[in-house]
N, C-alpha and C. Protein backbone atom coordinates (compact mmCIF):
# COMPACT_ATOMS: atom_id res chain seq x y z
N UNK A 1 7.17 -17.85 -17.60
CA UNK A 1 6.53 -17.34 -16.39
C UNK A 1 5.71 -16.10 -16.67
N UNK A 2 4.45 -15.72 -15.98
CA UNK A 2 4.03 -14.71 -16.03
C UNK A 2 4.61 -13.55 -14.98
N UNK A 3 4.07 -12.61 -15.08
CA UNK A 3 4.65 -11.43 -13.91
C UNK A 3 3.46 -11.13 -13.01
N UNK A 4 4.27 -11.21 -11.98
CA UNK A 4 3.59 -11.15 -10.40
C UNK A 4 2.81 -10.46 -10.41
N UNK A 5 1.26 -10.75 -9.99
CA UNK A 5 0.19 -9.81 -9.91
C UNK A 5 0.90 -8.55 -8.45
N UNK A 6 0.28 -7.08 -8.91
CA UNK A 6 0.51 -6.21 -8.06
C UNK A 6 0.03 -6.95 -6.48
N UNK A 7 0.86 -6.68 -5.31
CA UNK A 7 0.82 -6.77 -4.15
C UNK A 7 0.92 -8.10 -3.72
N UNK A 8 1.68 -8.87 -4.70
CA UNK A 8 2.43 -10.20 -4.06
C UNK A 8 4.02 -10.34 -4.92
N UNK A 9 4.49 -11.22 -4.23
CA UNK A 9 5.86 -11.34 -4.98
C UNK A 9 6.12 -12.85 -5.35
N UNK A 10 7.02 -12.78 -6.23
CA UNK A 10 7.31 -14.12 -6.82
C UNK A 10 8.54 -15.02 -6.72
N UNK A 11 9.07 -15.58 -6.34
CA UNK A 11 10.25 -16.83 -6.14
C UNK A 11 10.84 -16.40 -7.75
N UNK A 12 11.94 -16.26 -8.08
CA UNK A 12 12.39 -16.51 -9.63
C UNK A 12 11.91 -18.18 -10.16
N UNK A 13 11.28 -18.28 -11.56
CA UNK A 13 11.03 -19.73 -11.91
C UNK A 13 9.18 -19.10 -11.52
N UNK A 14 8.41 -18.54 -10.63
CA UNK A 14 6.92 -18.99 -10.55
C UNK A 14 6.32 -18.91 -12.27
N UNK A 15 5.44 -19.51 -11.89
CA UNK A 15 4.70 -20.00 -13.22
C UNK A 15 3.25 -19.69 -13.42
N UNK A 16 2.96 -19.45 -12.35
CA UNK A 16 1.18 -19.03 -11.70
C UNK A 16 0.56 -17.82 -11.66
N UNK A 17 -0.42 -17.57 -11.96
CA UNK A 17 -0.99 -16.37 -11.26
C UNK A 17 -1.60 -16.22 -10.08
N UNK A 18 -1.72 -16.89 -9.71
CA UNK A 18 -2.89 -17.15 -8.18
C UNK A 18 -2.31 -17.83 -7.12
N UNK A 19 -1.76 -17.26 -5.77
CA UNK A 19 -0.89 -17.10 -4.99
C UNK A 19 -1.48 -18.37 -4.36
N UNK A 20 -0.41 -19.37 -3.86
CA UNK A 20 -0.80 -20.48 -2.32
C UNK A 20 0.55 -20.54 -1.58
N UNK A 21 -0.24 -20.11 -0.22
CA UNK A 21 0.72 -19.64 0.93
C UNK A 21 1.34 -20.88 1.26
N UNK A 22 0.97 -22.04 0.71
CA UNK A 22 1.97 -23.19 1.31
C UNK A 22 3.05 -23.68 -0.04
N UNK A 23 2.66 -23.34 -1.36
CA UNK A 23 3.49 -23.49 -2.44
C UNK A 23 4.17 -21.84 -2.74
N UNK A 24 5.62 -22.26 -2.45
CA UNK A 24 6.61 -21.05 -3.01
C UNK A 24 6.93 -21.08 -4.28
N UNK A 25 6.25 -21.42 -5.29
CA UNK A 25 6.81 -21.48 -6.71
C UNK A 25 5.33 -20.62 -6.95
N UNK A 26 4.43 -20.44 -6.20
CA UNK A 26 3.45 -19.44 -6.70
C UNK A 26 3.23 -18.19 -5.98
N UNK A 27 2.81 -17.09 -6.49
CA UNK A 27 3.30 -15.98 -5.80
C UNK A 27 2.41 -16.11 -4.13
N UNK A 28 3.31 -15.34 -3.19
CA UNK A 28 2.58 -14.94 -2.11
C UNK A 28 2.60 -13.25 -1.63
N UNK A 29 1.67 -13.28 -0.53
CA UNK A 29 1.49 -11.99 -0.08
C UNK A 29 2.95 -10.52 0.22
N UNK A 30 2.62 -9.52 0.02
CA UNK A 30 3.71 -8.91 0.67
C UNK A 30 3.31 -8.59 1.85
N UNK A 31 4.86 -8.33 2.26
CA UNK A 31 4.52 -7.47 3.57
C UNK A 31 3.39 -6.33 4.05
N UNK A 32 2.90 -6.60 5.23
CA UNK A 32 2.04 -5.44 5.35
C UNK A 32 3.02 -3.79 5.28
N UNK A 33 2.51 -3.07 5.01
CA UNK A 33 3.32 -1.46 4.60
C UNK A 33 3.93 -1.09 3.78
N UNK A 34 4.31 -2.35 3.03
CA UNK A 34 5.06 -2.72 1.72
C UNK A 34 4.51 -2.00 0.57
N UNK A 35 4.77 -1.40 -0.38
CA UNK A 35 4.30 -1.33 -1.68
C UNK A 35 5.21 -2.70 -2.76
N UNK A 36 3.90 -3.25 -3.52
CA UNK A 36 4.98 -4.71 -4.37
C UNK A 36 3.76 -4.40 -5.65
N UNK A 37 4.51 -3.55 -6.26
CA UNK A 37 4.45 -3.32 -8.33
C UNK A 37 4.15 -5.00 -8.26
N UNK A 38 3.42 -4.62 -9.62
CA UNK A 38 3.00 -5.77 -10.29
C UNK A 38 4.94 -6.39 -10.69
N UNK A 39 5.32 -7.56 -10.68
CA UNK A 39 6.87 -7.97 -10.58
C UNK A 39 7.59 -7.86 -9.76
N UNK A 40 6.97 -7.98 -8.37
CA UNK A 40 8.37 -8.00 -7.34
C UNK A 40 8.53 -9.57 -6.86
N UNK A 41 9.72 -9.28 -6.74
CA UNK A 41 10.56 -10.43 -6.28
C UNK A 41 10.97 -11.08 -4.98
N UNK A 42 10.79 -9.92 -3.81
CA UNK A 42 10.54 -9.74 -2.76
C UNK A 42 9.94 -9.45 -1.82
N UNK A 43 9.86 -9.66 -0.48
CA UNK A 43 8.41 -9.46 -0.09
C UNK A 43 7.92 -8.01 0.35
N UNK A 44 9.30 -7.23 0.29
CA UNK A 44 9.07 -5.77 0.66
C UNK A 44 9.01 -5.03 -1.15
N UNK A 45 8.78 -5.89 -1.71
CA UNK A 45 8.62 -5.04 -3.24
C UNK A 45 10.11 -4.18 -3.74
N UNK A 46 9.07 -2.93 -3.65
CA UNK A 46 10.36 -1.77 -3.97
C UNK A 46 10.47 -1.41 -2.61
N UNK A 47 9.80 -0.96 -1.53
CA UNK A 47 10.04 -0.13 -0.36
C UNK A 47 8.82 -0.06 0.72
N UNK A 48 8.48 0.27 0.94
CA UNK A 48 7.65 1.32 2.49
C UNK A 48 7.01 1.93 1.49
N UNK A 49 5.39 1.80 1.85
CA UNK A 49 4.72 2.74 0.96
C UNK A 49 4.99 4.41 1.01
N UNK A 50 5.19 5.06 0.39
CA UNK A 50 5.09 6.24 0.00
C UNK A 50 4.24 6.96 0.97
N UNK A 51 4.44 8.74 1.05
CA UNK A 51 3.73 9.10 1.97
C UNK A 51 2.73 9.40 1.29
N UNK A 52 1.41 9.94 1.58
CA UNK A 52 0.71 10.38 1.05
C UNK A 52 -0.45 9.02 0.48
N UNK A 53 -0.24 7.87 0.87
CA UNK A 53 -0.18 6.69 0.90
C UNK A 53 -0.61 5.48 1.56
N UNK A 54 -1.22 4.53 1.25
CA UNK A 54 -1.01 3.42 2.60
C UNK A 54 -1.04 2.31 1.87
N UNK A 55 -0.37 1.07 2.38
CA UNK A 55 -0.55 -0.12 1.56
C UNK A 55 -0.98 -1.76 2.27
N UNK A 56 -2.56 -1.38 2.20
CA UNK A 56 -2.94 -2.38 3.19
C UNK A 56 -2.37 -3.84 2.58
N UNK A 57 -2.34 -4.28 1.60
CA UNK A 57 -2.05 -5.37 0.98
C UNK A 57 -0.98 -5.76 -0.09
N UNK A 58 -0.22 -4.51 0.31
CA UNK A 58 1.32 -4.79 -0.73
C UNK A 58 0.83 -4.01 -2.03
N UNK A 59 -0.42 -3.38 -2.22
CA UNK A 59 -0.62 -2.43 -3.26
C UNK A 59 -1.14 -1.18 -3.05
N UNK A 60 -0.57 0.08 -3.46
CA UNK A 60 -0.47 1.36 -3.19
C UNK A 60 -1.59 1.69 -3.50
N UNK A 61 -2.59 2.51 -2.48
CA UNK A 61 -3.36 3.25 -2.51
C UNK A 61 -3.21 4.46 -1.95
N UNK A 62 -4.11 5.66 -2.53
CA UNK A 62 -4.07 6.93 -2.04
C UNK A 62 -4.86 7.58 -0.84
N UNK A 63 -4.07 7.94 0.05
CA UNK A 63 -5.06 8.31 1.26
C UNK A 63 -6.23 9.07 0.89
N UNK A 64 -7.76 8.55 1.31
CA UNK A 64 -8.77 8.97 0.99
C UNK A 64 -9.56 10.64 1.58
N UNK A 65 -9.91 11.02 0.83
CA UNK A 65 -10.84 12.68 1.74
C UNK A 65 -11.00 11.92 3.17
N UNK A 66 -10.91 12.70 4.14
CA UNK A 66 -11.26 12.78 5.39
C UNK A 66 -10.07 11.77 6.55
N UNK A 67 -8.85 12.08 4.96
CA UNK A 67 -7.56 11.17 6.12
C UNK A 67 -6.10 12.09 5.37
N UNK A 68 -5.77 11.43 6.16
CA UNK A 68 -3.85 11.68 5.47
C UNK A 68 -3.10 10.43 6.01
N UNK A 69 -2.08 10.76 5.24
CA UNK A 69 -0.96 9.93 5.41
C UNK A 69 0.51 10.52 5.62
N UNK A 70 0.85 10.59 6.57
CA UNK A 70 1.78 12.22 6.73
C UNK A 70 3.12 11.12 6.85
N UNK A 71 3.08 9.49 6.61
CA UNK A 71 4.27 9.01 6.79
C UNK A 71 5.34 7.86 6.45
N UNK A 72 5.96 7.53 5.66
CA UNK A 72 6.32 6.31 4.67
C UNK A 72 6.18 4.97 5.56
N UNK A 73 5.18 4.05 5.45
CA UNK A 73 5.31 2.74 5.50
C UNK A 73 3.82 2.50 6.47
N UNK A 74 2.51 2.85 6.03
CA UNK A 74 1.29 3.01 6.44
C UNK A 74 0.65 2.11 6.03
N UNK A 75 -0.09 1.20 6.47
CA UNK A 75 -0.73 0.16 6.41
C UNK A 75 -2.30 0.32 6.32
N UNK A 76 -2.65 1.80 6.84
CA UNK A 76 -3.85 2.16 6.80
C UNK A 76 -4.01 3.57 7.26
N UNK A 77 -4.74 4.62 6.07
CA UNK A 77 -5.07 5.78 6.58
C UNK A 77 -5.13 6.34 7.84
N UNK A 78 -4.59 7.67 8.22
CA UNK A 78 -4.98 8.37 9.49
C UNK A 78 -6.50 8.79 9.21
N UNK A 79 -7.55 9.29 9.93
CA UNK A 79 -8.34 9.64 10.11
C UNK A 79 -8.09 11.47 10.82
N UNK A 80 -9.09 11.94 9.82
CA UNK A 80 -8.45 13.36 10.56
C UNK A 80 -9.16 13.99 11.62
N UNK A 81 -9.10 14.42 12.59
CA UNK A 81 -9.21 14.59 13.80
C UNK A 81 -9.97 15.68 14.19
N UNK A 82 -11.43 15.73 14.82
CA UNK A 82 -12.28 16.97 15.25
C UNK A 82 -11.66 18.15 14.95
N UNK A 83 -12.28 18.82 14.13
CA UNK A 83 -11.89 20.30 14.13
C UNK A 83 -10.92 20.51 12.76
N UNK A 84 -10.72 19.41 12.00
CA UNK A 84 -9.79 19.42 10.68
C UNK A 84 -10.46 18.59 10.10
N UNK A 85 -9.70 19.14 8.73
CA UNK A 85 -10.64 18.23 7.18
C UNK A 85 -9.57 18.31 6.30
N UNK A 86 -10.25 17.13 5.25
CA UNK A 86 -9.30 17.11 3.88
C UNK A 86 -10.20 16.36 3.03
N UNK A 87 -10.32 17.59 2.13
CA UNK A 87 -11.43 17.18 0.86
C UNK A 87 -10.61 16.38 -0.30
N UNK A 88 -9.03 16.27 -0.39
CA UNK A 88 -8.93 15.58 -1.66
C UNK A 88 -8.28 14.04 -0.97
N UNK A 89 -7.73 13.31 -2.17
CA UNK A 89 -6.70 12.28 -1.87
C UNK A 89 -5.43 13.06 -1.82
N UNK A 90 -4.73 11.44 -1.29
CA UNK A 90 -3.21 11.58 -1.46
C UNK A 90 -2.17 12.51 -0.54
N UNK A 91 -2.88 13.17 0.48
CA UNK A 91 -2.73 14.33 1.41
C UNK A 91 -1.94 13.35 2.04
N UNK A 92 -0.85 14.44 3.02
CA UNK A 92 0.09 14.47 3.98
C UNK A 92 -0.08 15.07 5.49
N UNK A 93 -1.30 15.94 5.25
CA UNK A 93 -1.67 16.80 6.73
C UNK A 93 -3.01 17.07 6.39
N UNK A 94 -4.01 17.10 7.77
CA UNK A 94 -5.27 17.88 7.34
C UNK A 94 -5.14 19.36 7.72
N UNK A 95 -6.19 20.03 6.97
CA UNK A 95 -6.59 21.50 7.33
C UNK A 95 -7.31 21.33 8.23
N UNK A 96 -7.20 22.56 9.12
CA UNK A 96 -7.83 23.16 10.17
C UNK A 96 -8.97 23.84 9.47
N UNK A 97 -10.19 23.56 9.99
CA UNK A 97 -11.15 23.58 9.88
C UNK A 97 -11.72 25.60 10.12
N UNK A 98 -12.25 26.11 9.40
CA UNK A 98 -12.26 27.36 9.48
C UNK A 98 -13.56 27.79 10.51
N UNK A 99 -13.07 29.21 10.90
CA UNK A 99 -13.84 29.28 12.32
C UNK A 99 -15.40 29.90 11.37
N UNK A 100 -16.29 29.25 12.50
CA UNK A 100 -18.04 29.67 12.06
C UNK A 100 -18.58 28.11 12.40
């Protein structure tokens, strides 16, 4: 068998790389919020994505400049809100935006 492409999981025994949602011997999707490592076995992977985080498709990405992720199991970036910013990834809160 090969090992489960990142952000799907595999039945023990799959043999495939390329997921079909009506055959369970080839991998399928994870859960939405899920983080699923390349080798999971289940459909929640290891856990709830991470904060700082979101996991639209069962694979971990880092919240992008102009969002955060302030909370484990995010499916899609916050957007940060008039009057605050965040210039890097991977953030948990935005800054308040300085007065001028």
């Amino acid at each position: 068998p090969v090992p489960c492409p990142p952000g799907q999981y595999c039945q023990p025994g799959t043999a495939v790389s390329r997921g079909n949602m009506r055959n369970f011997s080839a991998p399928q999707p994870c859960a939405e919020s899920m983080y699923c490592p390349e080798g999971s076995e289940s459909p929640s992977g290891v856990g709830s994505c991470p904060r700082g985080h979101y996991c639209p498709f069962g694979v971990r990405l880092a919240c992008p400049a102009g969002a955060f992720c302030p909370r484990d199991g995010l499916s899609s970036p916050i957007v940060c809100e008039p009057g605050f910013f965040n210039g890097m990834v991977g953030q948990v809160r935005c800054t308040a935006c300085p007065r001028g």
